[in-house]
N, C-alpha and C. Protein backbone atom coordinates (compact mmCIF):
# COMPACT_ATOMS: atom_id res chain seq x y z
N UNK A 1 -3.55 16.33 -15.94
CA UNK A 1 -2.59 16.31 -17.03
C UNK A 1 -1.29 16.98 -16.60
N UNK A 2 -1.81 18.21 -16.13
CA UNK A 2 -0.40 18.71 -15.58
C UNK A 2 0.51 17.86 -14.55
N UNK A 3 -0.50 17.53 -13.56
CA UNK A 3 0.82 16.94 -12.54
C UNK A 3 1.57 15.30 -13.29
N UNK A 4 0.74 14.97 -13.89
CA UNK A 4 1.15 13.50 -14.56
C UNK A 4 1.74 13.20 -15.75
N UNK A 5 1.22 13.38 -16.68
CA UNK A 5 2.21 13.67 -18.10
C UNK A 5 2.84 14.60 -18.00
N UNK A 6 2.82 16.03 -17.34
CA UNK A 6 4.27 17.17 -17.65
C UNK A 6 5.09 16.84 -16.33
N UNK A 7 4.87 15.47 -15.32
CA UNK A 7 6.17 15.44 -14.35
C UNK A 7 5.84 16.97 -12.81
N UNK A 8 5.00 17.91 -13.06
CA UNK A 8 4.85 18.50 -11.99
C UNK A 8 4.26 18.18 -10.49
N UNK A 9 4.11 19.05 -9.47
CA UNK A 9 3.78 18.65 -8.44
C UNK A 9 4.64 18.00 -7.66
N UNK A 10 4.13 17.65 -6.77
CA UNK A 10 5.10 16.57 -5.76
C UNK A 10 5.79 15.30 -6.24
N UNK A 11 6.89 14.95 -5.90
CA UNK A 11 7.63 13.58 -6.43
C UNK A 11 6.92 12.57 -5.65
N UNK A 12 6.74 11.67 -6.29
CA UNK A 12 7.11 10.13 -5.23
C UNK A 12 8.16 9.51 -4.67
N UNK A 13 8.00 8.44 -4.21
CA UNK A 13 9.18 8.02 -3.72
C UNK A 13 9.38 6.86 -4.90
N UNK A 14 8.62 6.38 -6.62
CA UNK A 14 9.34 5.74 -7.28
C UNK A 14 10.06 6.90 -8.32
N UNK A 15 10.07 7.92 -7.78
CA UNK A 15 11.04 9.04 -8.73
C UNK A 15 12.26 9.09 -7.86
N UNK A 16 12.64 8.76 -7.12
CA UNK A 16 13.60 9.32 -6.11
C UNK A 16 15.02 8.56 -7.68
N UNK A 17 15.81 9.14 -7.04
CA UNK A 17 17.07 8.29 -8.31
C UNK A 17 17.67 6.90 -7.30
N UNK A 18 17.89 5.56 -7.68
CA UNK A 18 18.42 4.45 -6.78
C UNK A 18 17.38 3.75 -6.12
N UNK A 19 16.05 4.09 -6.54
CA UNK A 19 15.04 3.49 -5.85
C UNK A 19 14.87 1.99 -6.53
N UNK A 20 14.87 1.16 -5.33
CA UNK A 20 14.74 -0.31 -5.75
C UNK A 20 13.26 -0.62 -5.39
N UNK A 21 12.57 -1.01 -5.41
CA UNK A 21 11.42 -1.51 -4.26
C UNK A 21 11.90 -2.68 -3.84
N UNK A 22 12.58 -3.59 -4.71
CA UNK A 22 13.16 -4.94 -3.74
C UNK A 22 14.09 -5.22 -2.79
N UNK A 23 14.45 -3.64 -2.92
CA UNK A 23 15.63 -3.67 -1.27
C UNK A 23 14.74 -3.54 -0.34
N UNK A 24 13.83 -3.32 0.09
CA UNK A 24 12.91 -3.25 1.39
C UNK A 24 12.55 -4.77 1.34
N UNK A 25 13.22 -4.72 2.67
CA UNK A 25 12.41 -5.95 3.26
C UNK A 25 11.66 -6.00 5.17
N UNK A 26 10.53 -6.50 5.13
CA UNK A 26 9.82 -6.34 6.02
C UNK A 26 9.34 -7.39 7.02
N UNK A 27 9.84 -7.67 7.90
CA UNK A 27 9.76 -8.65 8.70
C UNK A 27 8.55 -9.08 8.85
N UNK A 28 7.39 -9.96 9.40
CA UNK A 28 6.43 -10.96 9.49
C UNK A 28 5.55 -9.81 10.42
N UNK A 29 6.47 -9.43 11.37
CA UNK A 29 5.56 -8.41 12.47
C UNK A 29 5.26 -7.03 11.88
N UNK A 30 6.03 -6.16 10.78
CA UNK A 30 5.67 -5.56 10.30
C UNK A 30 4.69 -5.41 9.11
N UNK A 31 4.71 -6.54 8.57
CA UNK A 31 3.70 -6.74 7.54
C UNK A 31 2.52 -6.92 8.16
N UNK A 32 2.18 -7.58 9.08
CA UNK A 32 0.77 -7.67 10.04
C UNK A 32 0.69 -6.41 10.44
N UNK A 33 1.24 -5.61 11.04
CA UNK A 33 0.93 -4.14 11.92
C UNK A 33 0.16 -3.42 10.35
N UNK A 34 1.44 -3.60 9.09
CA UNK A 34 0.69 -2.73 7.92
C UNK A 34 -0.87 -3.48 7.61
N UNK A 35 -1.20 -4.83 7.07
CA UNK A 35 -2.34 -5.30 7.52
C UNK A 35 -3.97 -4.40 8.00
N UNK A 36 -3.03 -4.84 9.05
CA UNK A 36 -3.76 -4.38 10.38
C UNK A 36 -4.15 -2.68 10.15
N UNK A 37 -3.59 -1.95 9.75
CA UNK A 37 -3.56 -0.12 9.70
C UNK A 37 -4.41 -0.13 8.56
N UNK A 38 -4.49 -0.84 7.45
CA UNK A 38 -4.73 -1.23 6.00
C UNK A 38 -6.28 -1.60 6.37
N UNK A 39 -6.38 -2.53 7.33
CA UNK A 39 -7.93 -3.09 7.73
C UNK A 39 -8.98 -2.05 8.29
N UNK A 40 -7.93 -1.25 9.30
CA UNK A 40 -8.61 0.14 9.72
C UNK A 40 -9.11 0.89 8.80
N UNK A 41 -8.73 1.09 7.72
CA UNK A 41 -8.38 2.51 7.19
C UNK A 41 -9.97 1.47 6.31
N UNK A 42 -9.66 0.58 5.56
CA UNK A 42 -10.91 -0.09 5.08
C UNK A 42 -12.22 0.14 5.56
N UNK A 43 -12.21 -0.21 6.82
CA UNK A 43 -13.21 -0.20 7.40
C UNK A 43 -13.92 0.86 7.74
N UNK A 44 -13.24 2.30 8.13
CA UNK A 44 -13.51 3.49 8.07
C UNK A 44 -13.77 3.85 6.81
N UNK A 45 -13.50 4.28 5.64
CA UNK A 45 -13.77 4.83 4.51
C UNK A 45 -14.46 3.97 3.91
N UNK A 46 -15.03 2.57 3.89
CA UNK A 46 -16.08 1.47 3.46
C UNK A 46 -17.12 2.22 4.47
N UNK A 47 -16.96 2.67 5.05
CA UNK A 47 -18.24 2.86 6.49
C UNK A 47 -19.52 3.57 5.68
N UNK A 48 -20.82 3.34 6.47
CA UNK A 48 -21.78 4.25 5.95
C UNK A 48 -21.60 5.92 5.58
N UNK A 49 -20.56 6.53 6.49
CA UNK A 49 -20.21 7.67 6.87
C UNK A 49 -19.68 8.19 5.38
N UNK A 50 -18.77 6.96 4.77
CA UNK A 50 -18.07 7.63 4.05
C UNK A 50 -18.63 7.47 2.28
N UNK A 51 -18.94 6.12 2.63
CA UNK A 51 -19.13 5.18 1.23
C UNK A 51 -19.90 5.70 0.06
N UNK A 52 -20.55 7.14 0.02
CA UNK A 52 -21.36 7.98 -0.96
C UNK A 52 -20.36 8.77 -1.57
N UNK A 53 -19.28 8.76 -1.05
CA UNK A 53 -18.18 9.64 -2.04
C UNK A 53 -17.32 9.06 -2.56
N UNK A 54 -17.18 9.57 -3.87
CA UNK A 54 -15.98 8.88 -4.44
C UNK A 54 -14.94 8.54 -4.36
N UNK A 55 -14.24 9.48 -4.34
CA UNK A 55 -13.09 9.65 -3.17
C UNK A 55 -12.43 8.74 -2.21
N UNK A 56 -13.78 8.54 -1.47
CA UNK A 56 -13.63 7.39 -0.36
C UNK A 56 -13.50 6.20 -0.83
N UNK A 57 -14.34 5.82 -1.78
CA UNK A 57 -14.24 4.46 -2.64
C UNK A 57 -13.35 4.17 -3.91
N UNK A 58 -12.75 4.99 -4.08
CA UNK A 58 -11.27 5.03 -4.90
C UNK A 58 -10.17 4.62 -3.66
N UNK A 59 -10.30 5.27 -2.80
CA UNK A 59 -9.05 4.99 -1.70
C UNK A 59 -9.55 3.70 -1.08
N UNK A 60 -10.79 3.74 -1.10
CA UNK A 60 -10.82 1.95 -0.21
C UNK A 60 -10.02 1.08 -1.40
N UNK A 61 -10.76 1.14 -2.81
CA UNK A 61 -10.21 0.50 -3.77
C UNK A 61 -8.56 0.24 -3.68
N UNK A 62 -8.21 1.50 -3.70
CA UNK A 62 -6.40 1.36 -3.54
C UNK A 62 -6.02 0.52 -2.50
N UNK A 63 -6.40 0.59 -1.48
CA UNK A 63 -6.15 0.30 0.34
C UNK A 63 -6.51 -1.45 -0.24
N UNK A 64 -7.89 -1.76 -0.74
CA UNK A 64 -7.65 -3.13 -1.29
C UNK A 64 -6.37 -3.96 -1.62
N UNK A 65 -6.22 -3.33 -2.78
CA UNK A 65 -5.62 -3.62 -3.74
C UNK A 65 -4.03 -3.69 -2.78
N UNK A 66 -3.45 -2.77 -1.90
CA UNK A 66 -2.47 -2.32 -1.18
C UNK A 66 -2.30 -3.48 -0.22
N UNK A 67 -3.49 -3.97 0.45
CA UNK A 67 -3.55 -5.05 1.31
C UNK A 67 -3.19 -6.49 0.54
N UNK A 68 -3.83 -6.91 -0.53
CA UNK A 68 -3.47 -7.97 -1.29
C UNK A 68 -2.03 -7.76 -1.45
N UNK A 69 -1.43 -7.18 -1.79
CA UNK A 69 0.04 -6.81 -2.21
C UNK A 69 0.89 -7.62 -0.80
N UNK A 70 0.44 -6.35 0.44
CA UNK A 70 1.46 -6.38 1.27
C UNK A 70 1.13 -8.24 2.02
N UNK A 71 -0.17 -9.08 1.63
CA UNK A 71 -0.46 -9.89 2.16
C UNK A 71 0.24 -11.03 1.45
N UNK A 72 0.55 -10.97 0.06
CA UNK A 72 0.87 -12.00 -1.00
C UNK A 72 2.71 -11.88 0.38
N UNK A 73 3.28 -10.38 0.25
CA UNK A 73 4.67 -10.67 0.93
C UNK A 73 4.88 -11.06 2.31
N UNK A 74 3.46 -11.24 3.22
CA UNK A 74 4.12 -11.63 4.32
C UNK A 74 3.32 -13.44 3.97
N UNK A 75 3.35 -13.70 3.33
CA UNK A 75 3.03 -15.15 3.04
C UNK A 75 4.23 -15.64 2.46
N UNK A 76 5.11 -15.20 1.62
CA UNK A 76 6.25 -14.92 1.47
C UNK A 76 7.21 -15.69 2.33
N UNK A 77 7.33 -14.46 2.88
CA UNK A 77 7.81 -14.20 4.73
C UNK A 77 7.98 -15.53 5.66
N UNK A 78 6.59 -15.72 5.82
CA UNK A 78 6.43 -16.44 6.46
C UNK A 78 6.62 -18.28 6.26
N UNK A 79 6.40 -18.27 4.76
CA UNK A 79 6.83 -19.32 4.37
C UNK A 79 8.27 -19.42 3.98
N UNK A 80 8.91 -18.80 4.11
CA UNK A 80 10.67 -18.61 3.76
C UNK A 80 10.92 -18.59 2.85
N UNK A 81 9.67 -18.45 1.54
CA UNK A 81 9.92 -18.02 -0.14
C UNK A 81 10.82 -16.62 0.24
N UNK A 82 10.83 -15.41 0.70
CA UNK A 82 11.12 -14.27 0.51
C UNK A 82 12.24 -14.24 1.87
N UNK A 83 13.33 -14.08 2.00
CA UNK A 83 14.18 -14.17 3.01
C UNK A 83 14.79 -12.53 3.26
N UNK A 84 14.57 -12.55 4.65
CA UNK A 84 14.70 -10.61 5.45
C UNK A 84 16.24 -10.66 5.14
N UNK A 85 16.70 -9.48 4.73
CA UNK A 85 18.39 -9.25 4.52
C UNK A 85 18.92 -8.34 5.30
């Protein structure tokens, strides 16, 4: 409650002031490298090692969810719907 409804703790970067998310744009090779780091990180915290904690399976969840995202934009990308500026 505190860090989220009263605004404390650390900022993000969608608090910063001028933050667009649609000014980033990410070329075809960078969206695969993120992918790719995204697949790691899956695969490690999905692992037997990890997969009994919550924790771990909240962040795989996110890392999911993070991969669909960054995958919908290099399809984008790659199809010339989304053009690098």
């Amino acid at each position: 409650e505190e860090l989220i409804q009263k605004g404390k703790g650390l900022k993000t970067v969608y608090q910063r002031p001028g933050f667009i998310e649609q000014d980033y744009n990410f070329s075809a090779e960078m969206l695969t490298e993120m992918i790719q780091q995204l697949d790691r990180l899956i695969v490690k915290y999905g692992g037997s090692v990890w997969n009994s904690k919550t924790t771990a399976n909240r962040i795989v969840e996110l890392l999911v969810e993070h991969r669909a995202l960054i995958q919908t934009e290099l399809n984008e990308v790659t199809s010339g719907m989304r053009k690098l500026g």
